[in-house]
Structure formats: structure tokens, C-alpha cells
PDB file of N, CA and C in Angstrom:
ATOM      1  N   UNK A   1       0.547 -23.116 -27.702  1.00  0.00           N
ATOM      2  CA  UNK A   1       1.785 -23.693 -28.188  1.00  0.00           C
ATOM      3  C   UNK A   1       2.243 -24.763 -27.214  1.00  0.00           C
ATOM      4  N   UNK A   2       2.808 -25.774 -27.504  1.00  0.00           N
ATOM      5  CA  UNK A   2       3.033 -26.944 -27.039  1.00  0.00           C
ATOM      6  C   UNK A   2       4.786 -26.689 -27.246  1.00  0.00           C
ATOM      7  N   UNK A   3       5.361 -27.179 -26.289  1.00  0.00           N
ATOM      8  CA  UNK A   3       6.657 -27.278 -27.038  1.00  0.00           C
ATOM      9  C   UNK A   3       7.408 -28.793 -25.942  1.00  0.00           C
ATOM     10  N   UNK A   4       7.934 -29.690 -26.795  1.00  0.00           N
ATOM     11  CA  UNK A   4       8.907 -30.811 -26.141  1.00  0.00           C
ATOM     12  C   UNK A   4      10.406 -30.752 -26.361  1.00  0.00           C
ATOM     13  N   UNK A   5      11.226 -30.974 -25.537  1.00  0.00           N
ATOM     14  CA  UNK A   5      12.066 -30.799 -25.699  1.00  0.00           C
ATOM     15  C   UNK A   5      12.588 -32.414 -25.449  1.00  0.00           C
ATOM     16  N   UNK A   6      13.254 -33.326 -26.342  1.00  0.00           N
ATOM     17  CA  UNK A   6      13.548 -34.397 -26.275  1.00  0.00           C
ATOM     18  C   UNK A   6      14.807 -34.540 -26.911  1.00  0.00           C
ATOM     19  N   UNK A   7      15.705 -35.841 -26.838  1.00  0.00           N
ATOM     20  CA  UNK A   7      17.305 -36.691 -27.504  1.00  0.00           C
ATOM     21  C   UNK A   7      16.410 -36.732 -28.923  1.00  0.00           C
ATOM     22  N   UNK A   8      17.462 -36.246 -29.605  1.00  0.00           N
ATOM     23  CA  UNK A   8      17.157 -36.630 -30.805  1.00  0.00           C
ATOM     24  C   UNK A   8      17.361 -38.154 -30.948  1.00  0.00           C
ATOM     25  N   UNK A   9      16.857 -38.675 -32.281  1.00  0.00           N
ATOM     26  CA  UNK A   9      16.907 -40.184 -32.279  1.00  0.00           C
ATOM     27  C   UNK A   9      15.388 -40.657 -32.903  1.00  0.00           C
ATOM     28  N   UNK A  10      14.364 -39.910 -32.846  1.00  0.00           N
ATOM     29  CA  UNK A  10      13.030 -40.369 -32.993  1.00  0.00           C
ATOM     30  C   UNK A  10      12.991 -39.969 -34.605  1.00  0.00           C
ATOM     31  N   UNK A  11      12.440 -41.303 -35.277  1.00  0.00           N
ATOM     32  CA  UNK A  11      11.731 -40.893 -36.421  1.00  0.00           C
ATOM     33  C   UNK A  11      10.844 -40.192 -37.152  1.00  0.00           C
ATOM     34  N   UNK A  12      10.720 -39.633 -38.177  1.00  0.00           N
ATOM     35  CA  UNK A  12       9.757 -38.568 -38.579  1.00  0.00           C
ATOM     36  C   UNK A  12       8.527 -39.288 -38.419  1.00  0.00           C
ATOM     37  N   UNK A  13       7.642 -40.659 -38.662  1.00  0.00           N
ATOM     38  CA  UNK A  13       6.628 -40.757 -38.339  1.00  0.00           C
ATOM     39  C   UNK A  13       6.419 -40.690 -36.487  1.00  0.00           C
ATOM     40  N   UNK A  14       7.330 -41.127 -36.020  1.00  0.00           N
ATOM     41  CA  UNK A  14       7.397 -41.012 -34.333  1.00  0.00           C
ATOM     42  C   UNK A  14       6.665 -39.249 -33.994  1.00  0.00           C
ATOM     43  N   UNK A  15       7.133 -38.874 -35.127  1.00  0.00           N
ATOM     44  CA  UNK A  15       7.498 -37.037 -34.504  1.00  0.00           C
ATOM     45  C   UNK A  15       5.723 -36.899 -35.400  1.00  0.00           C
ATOM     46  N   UNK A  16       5.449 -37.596 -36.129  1.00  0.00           N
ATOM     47  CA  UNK A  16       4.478 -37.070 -36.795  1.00  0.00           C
ATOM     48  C   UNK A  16       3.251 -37.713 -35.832  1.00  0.00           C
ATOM     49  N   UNK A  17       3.471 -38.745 -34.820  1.00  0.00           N
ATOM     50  CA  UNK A  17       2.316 -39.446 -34.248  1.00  0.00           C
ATOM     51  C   UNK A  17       2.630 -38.472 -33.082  1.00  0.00           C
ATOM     52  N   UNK A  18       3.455 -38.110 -32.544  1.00  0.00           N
ATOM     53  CA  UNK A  18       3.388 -37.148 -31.240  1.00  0.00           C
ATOM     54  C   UNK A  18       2.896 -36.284 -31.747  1.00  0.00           C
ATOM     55  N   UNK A  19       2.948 -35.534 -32.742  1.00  0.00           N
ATOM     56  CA  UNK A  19       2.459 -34.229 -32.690  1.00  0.00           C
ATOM     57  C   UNK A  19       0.851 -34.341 -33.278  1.00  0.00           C
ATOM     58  N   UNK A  20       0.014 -35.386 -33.956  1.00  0.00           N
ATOM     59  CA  UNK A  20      -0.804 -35.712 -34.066  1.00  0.00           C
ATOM     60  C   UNK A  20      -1.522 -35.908 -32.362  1.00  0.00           C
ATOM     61  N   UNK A  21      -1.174 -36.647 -31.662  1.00  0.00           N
ATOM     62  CA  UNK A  21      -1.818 -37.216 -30.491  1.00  0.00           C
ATOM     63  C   UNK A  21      -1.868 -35.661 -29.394  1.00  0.00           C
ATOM     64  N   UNK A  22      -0.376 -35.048 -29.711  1.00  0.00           N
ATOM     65  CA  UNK A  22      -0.280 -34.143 -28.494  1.00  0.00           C
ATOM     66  C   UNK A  22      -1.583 -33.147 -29.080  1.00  0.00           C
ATOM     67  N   UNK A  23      -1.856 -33.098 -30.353  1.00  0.00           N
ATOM     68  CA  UNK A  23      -2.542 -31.609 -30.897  1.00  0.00           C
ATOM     69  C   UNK A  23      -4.255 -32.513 -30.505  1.00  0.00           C
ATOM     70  N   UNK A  24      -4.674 -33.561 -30.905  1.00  0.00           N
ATOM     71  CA  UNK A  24      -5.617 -34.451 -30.121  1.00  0.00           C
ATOM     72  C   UNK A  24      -6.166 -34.005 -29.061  1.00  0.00           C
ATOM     73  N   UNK A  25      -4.884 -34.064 -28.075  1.00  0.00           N
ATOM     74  CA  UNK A  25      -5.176 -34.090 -26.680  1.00  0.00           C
ATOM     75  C   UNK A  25      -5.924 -32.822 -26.529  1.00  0.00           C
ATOM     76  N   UNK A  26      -5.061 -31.923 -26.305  1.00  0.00           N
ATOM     77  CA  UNK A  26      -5.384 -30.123 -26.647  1.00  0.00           C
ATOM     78  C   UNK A  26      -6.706 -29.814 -27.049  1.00  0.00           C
ATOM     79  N   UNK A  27      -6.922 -30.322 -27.987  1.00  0.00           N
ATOM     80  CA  UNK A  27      -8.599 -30.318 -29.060  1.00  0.00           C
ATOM     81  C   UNK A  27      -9.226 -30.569 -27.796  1.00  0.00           C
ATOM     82  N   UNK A  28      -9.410 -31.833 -27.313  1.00  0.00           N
ATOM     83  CA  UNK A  28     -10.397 -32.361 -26.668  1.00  0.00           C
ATOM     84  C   UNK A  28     -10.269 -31.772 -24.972  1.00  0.00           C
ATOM     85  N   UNK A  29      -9.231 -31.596 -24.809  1.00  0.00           N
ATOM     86  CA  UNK A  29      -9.559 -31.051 -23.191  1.00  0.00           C
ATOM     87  C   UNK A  29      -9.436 -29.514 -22.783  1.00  0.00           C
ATOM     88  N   UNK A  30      -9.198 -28.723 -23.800  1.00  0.00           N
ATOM     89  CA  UNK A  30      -9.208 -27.479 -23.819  1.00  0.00           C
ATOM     90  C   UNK A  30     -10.230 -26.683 -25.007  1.00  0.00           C
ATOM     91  N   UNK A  31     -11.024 -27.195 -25.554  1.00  0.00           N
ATOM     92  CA  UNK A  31     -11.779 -27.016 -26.724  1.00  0.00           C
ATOM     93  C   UNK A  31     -11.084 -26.087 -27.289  1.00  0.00           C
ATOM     94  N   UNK A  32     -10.120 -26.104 -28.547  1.00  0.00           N
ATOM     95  CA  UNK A  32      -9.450 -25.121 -29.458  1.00  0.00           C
ATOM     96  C   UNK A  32      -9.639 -26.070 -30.484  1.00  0.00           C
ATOM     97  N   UNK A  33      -9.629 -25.373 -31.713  1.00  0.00           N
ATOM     98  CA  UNK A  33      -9.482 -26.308 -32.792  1.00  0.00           C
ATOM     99  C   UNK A  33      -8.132 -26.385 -33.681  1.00  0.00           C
ATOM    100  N   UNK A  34      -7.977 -27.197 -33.909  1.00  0.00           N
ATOM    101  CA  UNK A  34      -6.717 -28.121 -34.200  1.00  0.00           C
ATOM    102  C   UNK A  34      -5.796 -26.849 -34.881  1.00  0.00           C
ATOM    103  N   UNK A  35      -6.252 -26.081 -36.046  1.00  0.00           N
ATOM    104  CA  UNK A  35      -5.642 -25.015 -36.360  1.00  0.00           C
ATOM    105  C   UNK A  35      -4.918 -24.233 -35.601  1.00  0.00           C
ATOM    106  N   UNK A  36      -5.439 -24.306 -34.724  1.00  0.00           N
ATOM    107  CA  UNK A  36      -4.798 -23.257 -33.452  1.00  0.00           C
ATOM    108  C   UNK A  36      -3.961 -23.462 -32.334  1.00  0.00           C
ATOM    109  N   UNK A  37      -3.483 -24.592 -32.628  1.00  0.00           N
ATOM    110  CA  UNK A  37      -2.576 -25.739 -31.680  1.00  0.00           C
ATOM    111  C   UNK A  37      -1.166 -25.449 -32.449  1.00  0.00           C
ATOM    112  N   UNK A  38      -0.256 -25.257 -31.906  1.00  0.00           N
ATOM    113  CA  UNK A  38       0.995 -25.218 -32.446  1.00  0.00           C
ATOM    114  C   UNK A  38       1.970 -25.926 -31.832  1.00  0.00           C
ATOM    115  N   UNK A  39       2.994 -26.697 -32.659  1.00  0.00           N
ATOM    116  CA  UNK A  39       3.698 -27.851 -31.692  1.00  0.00           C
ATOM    117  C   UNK A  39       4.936 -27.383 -32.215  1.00  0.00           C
ATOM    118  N   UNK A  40       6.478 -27.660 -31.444  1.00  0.00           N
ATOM    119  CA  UNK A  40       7.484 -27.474 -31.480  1.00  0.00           C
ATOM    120  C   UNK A  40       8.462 -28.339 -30.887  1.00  0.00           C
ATOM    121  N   UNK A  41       8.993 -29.297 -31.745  1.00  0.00           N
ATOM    122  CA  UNK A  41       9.913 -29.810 -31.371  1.00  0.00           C
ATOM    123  C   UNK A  41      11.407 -29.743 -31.214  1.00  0.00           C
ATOM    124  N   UNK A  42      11.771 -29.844 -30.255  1.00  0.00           N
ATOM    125  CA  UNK A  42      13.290 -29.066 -30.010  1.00  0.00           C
ATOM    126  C   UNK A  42      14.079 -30.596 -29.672  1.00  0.00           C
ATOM    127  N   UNK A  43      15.281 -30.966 -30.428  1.00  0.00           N
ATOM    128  CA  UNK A  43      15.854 -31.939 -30.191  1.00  0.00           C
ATOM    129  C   UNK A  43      17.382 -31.741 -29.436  1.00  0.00           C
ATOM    130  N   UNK A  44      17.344 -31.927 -27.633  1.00  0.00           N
ATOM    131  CA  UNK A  44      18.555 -31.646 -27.255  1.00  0.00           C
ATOM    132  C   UNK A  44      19.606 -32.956 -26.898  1.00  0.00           C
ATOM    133  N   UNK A  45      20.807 -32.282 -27.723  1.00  0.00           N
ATOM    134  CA  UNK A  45      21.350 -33.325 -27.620  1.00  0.00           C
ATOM    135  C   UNK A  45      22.083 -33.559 -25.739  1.00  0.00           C
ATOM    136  N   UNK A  46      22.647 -35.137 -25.954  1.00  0.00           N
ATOM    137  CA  UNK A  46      22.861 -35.210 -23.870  1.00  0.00           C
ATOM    138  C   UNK A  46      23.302 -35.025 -23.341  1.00  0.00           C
ATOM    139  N   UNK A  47      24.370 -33.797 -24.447  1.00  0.00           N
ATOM    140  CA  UNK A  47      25.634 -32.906 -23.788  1.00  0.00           C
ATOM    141  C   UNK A  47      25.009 -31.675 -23.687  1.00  0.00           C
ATOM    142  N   UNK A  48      23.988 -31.455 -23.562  1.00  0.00           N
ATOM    143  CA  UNK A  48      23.259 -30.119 -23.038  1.00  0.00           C
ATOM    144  C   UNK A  48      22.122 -30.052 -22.430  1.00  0.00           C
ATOM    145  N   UNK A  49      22.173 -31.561 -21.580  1.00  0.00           N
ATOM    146  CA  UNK A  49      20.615 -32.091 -20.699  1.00  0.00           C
ATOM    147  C   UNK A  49      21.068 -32.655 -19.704  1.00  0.00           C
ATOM    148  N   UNK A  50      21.256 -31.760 -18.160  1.00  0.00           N
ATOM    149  CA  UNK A  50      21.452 -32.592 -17.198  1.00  0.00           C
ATOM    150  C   UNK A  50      20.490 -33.005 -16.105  1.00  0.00           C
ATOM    151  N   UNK A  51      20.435 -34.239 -15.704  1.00  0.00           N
ATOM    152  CA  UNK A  51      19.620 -34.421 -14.498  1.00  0.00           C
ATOM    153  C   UNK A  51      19.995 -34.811 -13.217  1.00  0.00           C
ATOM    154  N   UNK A  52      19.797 -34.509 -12.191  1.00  0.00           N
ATOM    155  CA  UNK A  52      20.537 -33.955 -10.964  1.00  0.00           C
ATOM    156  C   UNK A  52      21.919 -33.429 -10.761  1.00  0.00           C
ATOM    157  N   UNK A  53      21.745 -32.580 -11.892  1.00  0.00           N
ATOM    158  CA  UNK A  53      23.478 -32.102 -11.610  1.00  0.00           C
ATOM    159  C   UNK A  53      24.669 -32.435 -12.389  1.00  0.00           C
ATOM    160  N   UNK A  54      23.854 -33.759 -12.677  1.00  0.00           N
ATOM    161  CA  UNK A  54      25.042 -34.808 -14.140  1.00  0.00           C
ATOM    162  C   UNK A  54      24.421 -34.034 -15.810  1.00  0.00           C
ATOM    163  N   UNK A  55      25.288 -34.130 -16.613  1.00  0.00           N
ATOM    164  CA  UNK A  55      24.902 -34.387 -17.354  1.00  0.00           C
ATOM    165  C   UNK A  55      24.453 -35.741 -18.569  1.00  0.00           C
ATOM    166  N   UNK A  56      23.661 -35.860 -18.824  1.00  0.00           N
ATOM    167  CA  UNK A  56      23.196 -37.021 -19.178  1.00  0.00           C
ATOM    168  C   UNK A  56      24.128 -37.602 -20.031  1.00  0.00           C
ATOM    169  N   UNK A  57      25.153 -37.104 -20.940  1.00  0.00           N
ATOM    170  CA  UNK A  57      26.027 -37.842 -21.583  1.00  0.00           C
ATOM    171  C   UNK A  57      27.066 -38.449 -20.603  1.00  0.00           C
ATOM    172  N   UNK A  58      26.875 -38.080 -19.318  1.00  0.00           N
ATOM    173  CA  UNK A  58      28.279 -38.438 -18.377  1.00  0.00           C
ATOM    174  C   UNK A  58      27.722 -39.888 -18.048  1.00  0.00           C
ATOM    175  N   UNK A  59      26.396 -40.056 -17.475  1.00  0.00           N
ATOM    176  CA  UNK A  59      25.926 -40.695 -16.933  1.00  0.00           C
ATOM    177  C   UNK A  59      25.996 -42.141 -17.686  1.00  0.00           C
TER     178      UNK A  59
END
């Protein structure tokens, strides 16, 4: 299982080429086959993502 946690904002083909490329990657450097790759996208918004201490909507 793969999971990203990103700002929402990205388009469904955006979300459909990440999860294409990320399940790719996986295939080829861990030999599993694609079936068995599971992806999860979690969209946090920037009032619940801080980095060093800020939160990113402050910033």
C-alpha cells in the first residue's frame, strides 16, 4: 500500500497519472504485480499540515 498525503487542488487526471506512475514504480523495483499495489490518496487541507511548527495556512 502506498499512501500520499497531499493539499487538495490536483485534478482527477493529475491523481490518475500519480497513481498510474506511483503503481509503475512499485511493479518495476519491487517485482509485485500491478494488482497488488494499492494507492491511497488522502487530501489534507493547510489548516491541518504544519511545517516547522507553523501551520501551513499561517504561513
Amino acid at each position: 500500500m502506498i499512501t500520499v498525503d497531499m493539499f487538495p487542488g490536483r485534478t482527477k487526471e493529475q491523481k490518475r497519472a500519480l497513481v498510474r506512475e506511483m503503481t509503475d514504480a512499485l511493479v518495476r523495483t519491487c517485482d509485485v504485480k500491478p494488482e497488488g499495489v494499492w494507492v491511497v490518496i488522502r487530501e489534507v487541507e493547510a489548516g491541518n499540515w504544519a511545517i516547522g511548527g507553523q501551520l501551513v495556512s499561517d504561513r
